[in-house]
PDB file of N, CA and C in Angstrom:
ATOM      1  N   UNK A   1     169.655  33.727-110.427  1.00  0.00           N
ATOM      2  CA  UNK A   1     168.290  33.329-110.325  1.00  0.00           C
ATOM      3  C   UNK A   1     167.668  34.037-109.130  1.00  0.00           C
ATOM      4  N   UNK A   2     166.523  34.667-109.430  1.00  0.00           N
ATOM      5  CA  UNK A   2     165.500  34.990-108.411  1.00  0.00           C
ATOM      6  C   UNK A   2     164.355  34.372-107.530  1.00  0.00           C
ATOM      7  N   UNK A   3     164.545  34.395-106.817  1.00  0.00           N
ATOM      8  CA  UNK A   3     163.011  33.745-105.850  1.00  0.00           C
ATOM      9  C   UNK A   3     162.682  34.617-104.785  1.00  0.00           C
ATOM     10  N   UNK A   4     161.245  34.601-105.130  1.00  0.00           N
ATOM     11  CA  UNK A   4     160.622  35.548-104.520  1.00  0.00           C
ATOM     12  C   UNK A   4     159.957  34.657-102.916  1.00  0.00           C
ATOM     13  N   UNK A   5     159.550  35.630-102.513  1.00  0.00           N
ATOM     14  CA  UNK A   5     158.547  34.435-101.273  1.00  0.00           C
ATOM     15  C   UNK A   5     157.396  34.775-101.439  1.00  0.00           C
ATOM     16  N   UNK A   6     156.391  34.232-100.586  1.00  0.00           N
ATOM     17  CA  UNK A   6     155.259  34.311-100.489  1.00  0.00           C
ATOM     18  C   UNK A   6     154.283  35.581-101.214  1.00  0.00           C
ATOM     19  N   UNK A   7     154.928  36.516-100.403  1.00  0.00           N
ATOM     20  CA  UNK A   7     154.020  37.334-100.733  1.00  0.00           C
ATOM     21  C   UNK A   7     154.502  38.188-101.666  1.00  0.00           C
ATOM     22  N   UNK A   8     154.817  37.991-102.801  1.00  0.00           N
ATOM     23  CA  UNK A   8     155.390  38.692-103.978  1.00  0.00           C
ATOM     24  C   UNK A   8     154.162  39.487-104.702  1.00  0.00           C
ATOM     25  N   UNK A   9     154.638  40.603-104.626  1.00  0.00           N
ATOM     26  CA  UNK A   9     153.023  41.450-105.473  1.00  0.00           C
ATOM     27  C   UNK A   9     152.577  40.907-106.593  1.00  0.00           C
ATOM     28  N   UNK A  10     153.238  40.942-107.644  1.00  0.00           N
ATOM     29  CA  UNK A  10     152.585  40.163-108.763  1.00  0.00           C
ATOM     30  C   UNK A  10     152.531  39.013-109.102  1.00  0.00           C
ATOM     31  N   UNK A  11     152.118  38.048-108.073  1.00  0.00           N
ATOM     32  CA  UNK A  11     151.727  36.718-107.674  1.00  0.00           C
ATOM     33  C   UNK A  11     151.118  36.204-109.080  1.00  0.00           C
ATOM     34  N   UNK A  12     149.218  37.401-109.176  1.00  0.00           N
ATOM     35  CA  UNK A  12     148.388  36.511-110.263  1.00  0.00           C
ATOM     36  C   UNK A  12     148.367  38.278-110.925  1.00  0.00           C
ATOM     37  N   UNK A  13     149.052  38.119-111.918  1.00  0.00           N
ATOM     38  CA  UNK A  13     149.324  38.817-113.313  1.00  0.00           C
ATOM     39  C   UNK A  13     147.401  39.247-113.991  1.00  0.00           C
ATOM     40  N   UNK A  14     147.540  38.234-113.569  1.00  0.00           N
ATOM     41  CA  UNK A  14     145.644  38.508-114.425  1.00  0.00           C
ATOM     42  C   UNK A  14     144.584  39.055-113.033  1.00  0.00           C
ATOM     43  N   UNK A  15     144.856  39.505-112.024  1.00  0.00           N
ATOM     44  CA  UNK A  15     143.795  39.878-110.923  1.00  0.00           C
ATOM     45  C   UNK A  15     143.374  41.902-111.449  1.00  0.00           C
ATOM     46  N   UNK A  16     144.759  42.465-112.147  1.00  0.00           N
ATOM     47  CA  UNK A  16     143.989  43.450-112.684  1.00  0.00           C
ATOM     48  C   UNK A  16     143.013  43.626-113.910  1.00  0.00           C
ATOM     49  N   UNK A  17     143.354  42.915-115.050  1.00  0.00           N
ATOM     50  CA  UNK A  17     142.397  42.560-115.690  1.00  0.00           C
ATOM     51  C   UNK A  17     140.905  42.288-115.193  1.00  0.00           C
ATOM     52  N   UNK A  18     141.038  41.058-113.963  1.00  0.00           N
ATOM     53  CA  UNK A  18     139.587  40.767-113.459  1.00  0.00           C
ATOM     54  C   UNK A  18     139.027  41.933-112.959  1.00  0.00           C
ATOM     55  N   UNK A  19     139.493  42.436-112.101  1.00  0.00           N
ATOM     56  CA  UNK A  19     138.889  43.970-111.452  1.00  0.00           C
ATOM     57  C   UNK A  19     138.804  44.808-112.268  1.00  0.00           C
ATOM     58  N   UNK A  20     138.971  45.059-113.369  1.00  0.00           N
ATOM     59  CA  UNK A  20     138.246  45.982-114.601  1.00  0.00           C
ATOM     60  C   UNK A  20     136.930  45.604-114.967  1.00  0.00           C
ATOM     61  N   UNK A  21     137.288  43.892-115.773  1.00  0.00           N
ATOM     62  CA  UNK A  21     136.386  43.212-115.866  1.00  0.00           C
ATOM     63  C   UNK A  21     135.262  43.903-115.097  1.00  0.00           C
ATOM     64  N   UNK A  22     135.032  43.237-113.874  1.00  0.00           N
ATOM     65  CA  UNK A  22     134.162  43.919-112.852  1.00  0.00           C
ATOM     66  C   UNK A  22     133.240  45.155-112.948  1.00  0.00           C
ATOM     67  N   UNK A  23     134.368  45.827-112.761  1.00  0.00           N
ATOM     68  CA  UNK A  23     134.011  47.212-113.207  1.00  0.00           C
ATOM     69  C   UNK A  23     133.154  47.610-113.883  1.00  0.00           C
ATOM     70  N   UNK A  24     133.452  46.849-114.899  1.00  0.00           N
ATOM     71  CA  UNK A  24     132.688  47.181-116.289  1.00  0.00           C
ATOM     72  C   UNK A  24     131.442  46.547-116.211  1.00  0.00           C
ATOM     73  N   UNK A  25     131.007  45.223-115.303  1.00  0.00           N
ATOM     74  CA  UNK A  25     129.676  44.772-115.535  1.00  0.00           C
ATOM     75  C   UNK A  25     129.263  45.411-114.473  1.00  0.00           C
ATOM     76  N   UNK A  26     129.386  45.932-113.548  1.00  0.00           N
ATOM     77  CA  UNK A  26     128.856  46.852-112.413  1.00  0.00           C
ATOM     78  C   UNK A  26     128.087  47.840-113.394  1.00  0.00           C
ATOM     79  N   UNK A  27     128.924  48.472-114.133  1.00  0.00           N
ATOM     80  CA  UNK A  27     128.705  49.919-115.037  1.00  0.00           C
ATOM     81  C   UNK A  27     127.242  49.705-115.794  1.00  0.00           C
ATOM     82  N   UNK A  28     127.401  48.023-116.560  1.00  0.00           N
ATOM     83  CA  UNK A  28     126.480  47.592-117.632  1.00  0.00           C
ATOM     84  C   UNK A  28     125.368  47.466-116.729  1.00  0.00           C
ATOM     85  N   UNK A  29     125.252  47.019-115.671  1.00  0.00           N
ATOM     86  CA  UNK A  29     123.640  46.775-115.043  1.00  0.00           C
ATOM     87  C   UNK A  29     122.794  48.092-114.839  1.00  0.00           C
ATOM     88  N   UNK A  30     123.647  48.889-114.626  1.00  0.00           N
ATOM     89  CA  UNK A  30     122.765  50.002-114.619  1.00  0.00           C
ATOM     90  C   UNK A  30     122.114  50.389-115.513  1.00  0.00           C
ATOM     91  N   UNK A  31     121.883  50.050-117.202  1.00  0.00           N
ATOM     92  CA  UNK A  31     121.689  49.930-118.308  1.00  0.00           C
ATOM     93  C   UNK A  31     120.737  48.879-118.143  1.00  0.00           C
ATOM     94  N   UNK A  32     119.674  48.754-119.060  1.00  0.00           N
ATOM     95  CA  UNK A  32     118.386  48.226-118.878  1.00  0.00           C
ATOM     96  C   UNK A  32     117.788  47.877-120.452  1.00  0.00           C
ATOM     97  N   UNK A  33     117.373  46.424-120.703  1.00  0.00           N
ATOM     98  CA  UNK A  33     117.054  46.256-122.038  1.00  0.00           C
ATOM     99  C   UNK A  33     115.930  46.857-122.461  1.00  0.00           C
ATOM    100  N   UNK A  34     115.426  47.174-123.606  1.00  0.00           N
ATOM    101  CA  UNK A  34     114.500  47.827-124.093  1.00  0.00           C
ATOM    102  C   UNK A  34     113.900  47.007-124.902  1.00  0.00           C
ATOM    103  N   UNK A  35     112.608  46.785-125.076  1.00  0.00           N
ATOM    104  CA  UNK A  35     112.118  45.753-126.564  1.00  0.00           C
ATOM    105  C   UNK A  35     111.017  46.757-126.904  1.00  0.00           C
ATOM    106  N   UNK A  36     110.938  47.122-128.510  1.00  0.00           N
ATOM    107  CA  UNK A  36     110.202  47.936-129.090  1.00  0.00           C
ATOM    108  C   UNK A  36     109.581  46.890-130.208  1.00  0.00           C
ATOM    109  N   UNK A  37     108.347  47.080-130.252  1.00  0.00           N
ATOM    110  CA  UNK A  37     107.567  46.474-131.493  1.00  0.00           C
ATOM    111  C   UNK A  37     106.831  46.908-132.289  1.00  0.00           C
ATOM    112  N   UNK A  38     107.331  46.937-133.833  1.00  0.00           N
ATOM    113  CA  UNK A  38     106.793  47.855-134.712  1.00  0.00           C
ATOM    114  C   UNK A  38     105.298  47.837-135.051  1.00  0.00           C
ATOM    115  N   UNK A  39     104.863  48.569-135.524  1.00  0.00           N
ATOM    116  CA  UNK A  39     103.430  48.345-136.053  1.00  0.00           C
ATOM    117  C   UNK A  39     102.961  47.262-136.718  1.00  0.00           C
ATOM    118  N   UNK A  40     103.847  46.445-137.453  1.00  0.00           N
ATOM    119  CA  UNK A  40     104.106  45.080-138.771  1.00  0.00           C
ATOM    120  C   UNK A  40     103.452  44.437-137.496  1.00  0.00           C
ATOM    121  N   UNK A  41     104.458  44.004-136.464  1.00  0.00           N
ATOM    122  CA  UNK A  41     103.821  42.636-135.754  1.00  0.00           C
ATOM    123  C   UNK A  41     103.113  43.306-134.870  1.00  0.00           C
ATOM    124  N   UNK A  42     102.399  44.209-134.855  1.00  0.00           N
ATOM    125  CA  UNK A  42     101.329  44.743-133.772  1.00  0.00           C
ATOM    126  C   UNK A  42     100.565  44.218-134.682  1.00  0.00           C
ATOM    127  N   UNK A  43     100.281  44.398-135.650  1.00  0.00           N
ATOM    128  CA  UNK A  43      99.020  44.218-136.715  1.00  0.00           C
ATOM    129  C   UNK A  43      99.148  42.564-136.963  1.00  0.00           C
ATOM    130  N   UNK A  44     100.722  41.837-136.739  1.00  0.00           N
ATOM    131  CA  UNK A  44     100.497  40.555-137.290  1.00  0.00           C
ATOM    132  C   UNK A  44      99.714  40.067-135.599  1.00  0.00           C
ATOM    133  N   UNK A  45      99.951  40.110-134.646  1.00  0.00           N
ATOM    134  CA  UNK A  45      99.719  39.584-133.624  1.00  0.00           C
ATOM    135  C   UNK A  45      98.644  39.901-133.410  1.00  0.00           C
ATOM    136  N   UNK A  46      97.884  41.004-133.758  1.00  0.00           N
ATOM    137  CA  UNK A  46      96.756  41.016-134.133  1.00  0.00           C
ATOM    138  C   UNK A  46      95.345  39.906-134.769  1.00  0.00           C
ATOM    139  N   UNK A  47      96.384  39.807-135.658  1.00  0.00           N
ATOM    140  CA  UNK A  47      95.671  38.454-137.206  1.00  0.00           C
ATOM    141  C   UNK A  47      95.571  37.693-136.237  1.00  0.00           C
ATOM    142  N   UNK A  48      96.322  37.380-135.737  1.00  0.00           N
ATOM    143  CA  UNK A  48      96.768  35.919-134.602  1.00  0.00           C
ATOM    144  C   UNK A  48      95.544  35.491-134.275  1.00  0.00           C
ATOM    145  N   UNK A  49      94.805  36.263-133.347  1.00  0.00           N
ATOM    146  CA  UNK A  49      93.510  36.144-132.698  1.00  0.00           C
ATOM    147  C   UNK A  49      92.466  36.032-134.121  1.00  0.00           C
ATOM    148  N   UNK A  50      91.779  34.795-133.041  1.00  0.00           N
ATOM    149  CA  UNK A  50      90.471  34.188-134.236  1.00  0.00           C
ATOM    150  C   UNK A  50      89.177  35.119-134.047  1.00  0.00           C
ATOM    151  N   UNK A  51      88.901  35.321-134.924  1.00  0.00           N
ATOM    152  CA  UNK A  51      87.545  36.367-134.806  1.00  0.00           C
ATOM    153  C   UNK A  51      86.481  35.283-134.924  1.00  0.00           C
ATOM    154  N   UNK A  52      85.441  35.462-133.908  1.00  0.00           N
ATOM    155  CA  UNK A  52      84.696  34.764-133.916  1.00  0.00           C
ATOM    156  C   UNK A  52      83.569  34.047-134.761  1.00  0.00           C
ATOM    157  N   UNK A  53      83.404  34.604-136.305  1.00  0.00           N
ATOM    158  CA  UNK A  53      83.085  34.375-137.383  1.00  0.00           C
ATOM    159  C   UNK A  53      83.376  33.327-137.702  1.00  0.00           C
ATOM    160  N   UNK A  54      85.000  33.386-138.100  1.00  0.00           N
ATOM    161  CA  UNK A  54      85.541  31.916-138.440  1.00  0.00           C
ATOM    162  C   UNK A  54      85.887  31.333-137.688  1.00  0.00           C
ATOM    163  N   UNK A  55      85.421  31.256-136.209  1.00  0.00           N
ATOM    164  CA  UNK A  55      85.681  29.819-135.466  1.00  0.00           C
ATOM    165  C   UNK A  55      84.278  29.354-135.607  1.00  0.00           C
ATOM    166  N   UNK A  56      83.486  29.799-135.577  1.00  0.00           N
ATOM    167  CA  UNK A  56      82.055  29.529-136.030  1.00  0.00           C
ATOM    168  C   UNK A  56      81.843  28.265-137.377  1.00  0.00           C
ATOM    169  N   UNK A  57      82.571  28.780-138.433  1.00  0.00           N
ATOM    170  CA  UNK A  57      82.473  28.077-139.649  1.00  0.00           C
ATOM    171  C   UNK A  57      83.555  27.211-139.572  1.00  0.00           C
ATOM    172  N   UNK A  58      84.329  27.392-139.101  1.00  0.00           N
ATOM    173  CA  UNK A  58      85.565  26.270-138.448  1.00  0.00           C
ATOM    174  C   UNK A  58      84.870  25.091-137.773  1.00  0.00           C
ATOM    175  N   UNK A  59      84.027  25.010-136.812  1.00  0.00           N
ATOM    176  CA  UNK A  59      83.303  24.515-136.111  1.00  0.00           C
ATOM    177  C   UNK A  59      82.602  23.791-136.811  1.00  0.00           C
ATOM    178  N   UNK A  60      81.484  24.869-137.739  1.00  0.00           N
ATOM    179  CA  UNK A  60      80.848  24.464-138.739  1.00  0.00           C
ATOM    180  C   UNK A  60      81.553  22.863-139.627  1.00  0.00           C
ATOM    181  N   UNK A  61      82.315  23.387-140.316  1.00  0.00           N
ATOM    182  CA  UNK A  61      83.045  22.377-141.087  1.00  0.00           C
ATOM    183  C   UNK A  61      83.781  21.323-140.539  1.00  0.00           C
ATOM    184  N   UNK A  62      84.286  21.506-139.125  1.00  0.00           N
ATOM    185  CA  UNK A  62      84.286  20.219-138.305  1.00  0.00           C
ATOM    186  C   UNK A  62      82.987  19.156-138.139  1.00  0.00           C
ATOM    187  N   UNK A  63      82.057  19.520-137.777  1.00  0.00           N
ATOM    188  CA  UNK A  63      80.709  18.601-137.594  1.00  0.00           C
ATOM    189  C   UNK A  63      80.786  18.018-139.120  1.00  0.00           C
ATOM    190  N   UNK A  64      80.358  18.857-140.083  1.00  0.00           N
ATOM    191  CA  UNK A  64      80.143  18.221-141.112  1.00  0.00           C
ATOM    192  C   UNK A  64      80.995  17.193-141.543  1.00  0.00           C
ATOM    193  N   UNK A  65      82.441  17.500-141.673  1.00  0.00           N
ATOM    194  CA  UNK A  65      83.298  16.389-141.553  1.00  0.00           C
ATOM    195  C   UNK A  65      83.003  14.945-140.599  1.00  0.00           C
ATOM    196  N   UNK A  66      83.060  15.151-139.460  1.00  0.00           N
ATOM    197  CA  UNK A  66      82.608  14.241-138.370  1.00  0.00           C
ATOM    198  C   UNK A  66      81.475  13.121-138.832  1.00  0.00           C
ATOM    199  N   UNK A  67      80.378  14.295-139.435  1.00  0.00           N
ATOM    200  CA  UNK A  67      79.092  13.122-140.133  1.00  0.00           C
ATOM    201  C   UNK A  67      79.094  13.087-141.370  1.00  0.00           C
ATOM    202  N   UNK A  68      80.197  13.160-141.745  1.00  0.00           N
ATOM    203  CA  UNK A  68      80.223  12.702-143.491  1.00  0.00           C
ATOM    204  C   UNK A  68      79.305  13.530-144.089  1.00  0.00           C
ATOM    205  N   UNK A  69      79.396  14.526-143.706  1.00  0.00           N
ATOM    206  CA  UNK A  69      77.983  15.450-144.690  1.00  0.00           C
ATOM    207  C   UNK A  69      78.895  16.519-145.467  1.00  0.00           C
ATOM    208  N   UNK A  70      79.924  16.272-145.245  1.00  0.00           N
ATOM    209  CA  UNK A  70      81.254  17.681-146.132  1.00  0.00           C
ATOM    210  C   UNK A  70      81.072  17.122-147.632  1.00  0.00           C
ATOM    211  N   UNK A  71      81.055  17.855-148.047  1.00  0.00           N
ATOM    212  CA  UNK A  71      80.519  18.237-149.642  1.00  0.00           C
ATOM    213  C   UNK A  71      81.882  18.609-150.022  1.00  0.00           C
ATOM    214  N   UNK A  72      82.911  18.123-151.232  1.00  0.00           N
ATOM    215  CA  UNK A  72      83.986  18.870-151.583  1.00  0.00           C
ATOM    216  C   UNK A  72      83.802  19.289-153.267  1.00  0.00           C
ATOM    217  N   UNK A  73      83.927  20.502-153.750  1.00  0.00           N
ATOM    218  CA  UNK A  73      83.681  20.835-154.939  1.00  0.00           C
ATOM    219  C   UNK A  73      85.144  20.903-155.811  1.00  0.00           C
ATOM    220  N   UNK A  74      85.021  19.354-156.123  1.00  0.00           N
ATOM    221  CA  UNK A  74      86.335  18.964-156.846  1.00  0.00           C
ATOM    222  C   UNK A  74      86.669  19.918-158.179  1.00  0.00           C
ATOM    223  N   UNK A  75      85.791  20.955-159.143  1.00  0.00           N
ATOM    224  CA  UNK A  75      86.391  21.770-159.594  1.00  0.00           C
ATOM    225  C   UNK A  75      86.594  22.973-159.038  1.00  0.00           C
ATOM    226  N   UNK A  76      86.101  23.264-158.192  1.00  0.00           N
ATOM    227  CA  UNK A  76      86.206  24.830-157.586  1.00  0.00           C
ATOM    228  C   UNK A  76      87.490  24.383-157.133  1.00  0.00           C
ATOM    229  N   UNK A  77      88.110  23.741-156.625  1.00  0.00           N
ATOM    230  CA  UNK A  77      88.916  23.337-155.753  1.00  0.00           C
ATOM    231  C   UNK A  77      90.519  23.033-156.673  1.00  0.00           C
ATOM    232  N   UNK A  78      90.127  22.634-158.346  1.00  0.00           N
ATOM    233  CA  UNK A  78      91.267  23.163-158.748  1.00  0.00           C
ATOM    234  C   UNK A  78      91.539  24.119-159.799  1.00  0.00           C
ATOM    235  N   UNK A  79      90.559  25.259-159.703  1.00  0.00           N
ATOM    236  CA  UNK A  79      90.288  26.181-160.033  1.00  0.00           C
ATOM    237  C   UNK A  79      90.943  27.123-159.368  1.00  0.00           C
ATOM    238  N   UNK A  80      90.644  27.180-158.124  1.00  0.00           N
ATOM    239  CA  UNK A  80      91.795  27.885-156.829  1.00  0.00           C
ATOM    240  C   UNK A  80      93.078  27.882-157.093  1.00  0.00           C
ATOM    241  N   UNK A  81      93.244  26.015-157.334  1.00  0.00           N
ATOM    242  CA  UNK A  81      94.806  26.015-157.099  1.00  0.00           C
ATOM    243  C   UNK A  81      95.299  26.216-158.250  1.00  0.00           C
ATOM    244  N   UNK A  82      95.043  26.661-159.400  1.00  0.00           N
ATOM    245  CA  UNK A  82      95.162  27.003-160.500  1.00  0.00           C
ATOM    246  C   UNK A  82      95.793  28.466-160.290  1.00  0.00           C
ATOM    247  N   UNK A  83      94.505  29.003-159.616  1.00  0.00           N
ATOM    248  CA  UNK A  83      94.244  30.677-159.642  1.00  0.00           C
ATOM    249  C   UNK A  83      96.066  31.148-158.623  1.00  0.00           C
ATOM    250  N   UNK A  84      96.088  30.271-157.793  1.00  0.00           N
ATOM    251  CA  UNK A  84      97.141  30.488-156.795  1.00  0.00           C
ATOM    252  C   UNK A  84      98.662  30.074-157.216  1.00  0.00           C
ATOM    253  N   UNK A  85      98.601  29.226-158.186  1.00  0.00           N
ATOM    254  CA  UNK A  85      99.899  29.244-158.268  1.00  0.00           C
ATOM    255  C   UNK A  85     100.564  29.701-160.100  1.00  0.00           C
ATOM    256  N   UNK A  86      99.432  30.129-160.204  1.00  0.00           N
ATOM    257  CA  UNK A  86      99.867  31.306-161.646  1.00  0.00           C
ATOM    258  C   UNK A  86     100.412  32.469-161.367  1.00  0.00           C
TER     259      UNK A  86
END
């Protein structure tokens, strides 16, 4: 049987592993993320924003709601949903 003392070199078996480890995220920081965005969501993020037209009639159709003055055109209305889900 062997016994070593104290200061036996290969004490922790895994300390070269860690110092690679290391190594290697030292290496990775120098590397820098990139985010690219295609034209699709340039144009959707675009839509995003309300054009001032229809916040207008948005507005519009809020009040009217508010004073009971909204008018609903119960066939146009399933005429649409007709048109939309054919």
């Amino acid at each position: 049987m062997k016994i070593y003392g104290p200061n036996h070199t290969n004490f922790n078996p895994y300390q070269k592993q860690m110092n690679k480890q290391s190594e290697i995220d030292t290496s990775k920081r120098v590397q820098s993320d990139k985010l690219q965005i295609s034209e699709q969501a340039m144009k959707m993020q675009e839509s995003d924003k309300v054009q001032p037209q229809r916040e207008a009639r948005v507005n519009e159709i809020k009040q009217a709601v508010e004073n009971g003055t909204y008018e609903i055109a119960p066939k146009q209305t399933a005429e649409k949903l007709l048109q939309f889900w054919k």
